[in-house]
N, C-alpha and C. Protein backbone atom coordinates (compact mmCIF):
# COMPACT_ATOMS: atom_id res chain seq x y z
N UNK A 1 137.01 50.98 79.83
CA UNK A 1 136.28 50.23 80.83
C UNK A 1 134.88 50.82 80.93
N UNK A 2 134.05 49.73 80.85
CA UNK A 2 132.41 49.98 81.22
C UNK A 2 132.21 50.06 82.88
N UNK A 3 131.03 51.12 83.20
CA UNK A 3 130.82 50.97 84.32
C UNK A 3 129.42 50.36 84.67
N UNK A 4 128.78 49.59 83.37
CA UNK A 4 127.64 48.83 83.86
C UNK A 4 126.40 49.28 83.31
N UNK A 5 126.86 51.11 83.06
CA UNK A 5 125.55 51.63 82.74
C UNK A 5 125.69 52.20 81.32
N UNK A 6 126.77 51.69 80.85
CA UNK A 6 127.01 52.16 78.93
C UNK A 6 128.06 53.24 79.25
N UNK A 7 128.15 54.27 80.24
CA UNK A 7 129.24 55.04 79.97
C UNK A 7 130.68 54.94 80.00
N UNK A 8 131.80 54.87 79.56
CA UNK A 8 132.68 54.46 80.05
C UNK A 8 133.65 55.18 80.81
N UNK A 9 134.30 54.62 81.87
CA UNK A 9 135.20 55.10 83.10
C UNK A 9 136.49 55.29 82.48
N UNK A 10 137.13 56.37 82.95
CA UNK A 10 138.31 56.48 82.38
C UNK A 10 139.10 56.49 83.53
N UNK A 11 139.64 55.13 83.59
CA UNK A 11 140.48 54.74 85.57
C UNK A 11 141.35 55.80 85.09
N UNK A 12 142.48 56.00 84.53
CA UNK A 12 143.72 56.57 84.92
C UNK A 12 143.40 58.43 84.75
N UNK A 13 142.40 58.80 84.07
CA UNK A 13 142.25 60.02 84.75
C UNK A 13 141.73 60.10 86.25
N UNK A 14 140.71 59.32 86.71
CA UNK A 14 140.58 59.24 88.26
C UNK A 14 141.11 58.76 89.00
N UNK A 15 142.46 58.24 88.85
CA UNK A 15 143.23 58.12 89.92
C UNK A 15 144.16 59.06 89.60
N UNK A 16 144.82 60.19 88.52
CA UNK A 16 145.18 60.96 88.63
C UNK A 16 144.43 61.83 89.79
N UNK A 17 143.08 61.84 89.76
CA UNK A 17 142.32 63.04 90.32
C UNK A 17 142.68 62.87 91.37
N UNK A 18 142.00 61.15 92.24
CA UNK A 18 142.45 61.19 93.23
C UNK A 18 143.46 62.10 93.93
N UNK A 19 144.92 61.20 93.24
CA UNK A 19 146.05 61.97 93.25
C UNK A 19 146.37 62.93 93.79
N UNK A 20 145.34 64.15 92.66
CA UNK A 20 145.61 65.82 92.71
C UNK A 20 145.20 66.45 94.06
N UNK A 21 143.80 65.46 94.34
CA UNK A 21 143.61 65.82 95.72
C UNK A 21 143.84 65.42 97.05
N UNK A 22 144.48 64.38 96.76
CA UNK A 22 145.36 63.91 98.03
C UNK A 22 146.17 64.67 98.11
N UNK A 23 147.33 65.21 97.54
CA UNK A 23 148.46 65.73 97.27
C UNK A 23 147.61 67.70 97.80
N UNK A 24 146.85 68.02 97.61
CA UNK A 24 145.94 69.23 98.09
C UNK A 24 145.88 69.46 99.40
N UNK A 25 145.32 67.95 99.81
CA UNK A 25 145.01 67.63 101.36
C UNK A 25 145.88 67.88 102.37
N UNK A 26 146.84 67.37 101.58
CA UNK A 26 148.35 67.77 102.60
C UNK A 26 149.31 68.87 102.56
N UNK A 27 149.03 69.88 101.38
CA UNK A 27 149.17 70.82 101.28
C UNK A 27 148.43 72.26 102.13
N UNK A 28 147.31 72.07 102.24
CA UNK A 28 146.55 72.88 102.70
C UNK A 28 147.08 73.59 104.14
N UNK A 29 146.97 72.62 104.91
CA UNK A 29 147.34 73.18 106.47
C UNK A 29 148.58 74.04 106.13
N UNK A 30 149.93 73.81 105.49
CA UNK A 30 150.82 74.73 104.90
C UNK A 30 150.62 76.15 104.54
N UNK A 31 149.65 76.00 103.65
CA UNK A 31 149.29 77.46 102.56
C UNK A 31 148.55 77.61 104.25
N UNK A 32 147.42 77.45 104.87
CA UNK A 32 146.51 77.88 105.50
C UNK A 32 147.57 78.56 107.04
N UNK A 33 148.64 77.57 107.60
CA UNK A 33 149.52 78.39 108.62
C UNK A 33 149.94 79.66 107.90
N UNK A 34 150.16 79.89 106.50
CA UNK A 34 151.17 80.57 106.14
C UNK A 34 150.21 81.93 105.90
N UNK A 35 148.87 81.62 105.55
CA UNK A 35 147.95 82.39 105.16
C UNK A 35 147.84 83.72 107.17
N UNK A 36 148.02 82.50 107.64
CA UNK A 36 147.71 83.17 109.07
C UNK A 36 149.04 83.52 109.91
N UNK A 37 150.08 83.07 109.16
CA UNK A 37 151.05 84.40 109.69
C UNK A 37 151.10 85.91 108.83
N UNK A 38 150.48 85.53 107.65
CA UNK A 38 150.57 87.14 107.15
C UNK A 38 149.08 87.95 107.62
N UNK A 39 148.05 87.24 108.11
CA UNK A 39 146.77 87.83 108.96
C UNK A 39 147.60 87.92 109.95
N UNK A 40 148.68 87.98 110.95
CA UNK A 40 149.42 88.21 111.82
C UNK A 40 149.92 89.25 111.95
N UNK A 41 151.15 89.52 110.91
CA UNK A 41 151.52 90.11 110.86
C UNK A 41 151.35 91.92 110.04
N UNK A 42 150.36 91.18 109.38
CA UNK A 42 149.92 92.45 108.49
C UNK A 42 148.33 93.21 108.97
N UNK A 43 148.24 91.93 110.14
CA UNK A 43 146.74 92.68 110.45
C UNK A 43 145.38 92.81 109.59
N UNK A 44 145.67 91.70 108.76
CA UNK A 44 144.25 91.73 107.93
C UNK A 44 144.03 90.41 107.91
N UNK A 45 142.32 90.37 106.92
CA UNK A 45 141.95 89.66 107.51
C UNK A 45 141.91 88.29 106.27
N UNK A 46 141.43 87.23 106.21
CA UNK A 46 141.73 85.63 105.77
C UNK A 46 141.76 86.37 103.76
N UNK A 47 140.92 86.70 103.47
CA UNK A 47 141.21 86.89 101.70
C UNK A 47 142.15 88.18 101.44
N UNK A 48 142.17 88.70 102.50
CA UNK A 48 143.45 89.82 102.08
C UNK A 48 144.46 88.80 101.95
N UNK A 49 144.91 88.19 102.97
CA UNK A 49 146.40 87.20 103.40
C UNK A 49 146.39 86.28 102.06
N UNK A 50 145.58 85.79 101.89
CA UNK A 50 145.38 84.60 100.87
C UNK A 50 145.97 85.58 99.56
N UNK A 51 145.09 86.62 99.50
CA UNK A 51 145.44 87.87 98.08
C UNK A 51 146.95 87.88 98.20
N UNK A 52 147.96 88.41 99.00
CA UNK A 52 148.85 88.78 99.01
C UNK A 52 149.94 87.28 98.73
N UNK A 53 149.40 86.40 99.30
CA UNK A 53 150.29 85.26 99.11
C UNK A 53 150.46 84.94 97.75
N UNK A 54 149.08 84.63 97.37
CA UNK A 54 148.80 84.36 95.60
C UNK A 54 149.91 85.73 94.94
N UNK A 55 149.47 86.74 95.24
CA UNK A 55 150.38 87.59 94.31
C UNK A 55 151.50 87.36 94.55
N UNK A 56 152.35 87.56 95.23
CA UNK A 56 154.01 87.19 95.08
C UNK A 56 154.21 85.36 94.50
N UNK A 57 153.48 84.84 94.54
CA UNK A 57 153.40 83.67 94.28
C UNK A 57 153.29 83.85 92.69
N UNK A 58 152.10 84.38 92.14
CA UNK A 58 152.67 84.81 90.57
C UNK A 58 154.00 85.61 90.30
N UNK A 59 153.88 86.78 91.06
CA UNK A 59 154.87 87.49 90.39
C UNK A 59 156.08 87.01 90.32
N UNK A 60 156.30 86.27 91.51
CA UNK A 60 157.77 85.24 91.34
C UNK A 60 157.94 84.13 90.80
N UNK A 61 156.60 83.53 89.70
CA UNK A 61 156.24 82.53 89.30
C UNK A 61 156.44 80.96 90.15
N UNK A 62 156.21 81.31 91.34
CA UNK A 62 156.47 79.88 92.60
C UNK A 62 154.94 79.79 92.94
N UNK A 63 155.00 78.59 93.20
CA UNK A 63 153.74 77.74 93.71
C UNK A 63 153.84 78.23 94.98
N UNK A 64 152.27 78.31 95.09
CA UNK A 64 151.22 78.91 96.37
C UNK A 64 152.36 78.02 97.31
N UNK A 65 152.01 76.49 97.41
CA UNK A 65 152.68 75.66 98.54
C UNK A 65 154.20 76.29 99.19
N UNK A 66 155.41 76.06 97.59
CA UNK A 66 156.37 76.09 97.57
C UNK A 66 156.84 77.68 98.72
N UNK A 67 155.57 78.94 98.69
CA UNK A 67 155.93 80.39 99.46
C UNK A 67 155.53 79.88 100.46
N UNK A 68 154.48 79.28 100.77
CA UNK A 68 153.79 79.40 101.99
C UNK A 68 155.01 78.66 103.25
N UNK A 69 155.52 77.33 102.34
CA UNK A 69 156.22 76.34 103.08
C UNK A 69 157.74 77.29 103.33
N UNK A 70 158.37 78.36 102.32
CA UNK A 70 159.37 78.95 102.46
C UNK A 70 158.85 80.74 103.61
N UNK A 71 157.92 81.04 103.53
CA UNK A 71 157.54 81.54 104.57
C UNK A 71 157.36 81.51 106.27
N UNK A 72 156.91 80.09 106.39
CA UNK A 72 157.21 79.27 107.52
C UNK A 72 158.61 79.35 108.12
N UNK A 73 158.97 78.72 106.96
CA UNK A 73 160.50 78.37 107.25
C UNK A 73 161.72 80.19 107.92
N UNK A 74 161.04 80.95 107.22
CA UNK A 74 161.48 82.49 107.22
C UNK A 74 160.73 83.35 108.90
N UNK A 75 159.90 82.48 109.04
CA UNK A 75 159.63 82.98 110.64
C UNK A 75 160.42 83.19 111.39
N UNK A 76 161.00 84.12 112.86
CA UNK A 76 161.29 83.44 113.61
C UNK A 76 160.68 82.74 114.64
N UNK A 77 161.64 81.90 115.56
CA UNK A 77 161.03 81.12 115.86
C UNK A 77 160.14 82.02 117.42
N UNK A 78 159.13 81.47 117.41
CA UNK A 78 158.29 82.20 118.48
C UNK A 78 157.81 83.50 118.27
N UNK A 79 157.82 83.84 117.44
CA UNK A 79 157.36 84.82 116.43
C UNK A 79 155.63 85.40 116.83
N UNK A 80 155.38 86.44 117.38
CA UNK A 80 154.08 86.77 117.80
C UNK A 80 152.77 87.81 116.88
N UNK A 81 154.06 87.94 116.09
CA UNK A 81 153.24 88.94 114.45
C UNK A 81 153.53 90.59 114.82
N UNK A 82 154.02 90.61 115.95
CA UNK A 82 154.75 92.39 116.04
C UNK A 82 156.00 92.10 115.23
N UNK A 83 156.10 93.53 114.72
CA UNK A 83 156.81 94.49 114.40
C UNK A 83 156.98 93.95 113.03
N UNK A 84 156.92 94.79 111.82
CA UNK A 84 156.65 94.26 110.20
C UNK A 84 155.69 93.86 109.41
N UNK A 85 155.82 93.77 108.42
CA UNK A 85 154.68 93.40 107.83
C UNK A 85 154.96 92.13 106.36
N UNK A 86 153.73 91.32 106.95
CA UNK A 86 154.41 90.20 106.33
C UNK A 86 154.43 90.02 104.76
N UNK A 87 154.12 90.93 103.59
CA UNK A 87 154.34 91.18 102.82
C UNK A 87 155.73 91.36 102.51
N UNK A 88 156.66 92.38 103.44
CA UNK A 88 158.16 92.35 103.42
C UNK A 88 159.02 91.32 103.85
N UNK A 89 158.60 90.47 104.75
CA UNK A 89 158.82 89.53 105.04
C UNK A 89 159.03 88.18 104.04
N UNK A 90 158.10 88.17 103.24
CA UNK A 90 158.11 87.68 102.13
C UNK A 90 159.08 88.09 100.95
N UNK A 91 158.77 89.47 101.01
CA UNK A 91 159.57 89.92 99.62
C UNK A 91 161.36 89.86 100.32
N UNK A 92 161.70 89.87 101.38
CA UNK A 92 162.90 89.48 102.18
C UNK A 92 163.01 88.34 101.36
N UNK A 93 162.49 87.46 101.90
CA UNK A 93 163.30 85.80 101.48
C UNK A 93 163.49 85.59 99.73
N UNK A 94 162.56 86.10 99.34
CA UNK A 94 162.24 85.97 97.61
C UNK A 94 163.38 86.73 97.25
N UNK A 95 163.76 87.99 97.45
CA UNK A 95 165.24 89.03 97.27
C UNK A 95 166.21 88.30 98.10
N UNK A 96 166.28 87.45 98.85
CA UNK A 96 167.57 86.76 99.53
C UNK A 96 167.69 85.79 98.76
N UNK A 97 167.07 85.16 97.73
CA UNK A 97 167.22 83.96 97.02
C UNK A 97 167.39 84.09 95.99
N UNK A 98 166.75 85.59 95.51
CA UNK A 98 167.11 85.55 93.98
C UNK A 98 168.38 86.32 93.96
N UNK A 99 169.21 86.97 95.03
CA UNK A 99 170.23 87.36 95.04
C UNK A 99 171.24 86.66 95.33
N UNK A 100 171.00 85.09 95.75
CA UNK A 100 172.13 83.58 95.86
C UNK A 100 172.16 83.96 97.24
N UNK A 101 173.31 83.40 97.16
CA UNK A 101 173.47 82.80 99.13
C UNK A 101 174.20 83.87 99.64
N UNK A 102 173.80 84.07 100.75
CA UNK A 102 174.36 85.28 101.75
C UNK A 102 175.83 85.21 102.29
């Protein structure tokens, strides 16, 4: 497909793109709560939290989303960021899962 000016548009990579970033959009607030319970709990500050998420996120080869959203979920509820640190907190649920069901 021409776009009028000789170059041509390639629709189905840009609505992939679209896509990628819609699908981002709604991800974000996720990674970003999850980013700010480990600035909670660990007491540091927005690129430390982000650092630490990304790393267990490689090392356990799981998507940024997939920890952040299983982190959440691993809170308790009303949870004020005393006592722990949310690095263990993390490595808790990741060792409760890769060890099967309790």
């Amino acid at each position: 497909m021409h776009d009028g000016t000789g170059t041509e548009v390639d629709v189905a990579a840009l609505q992939a793109e679209v896509q990628q970033l819609r699908t981002a959009l709604k991800r974000r607030p996720v990674i970003d709560m999850a980013k700010g319970a480990v600035m909670a709990f660990s007491r540091c500050d927005e690129d430390a939290a982000f650092r630490t998420l990304s790393g267990v996120s490689q090392t356990h080869n799981v998507k940024l989303f997939d920890l952040a959203t299983a982190l959440l979920a691993d809170l308790p509820e009303g949870s004020t960021g005393a006592g722990g640190q949310a690095g263990e907190l993390v490595a808790r649920f990741w060792t409760r899962e890769e060890q099967g069901p309790a």
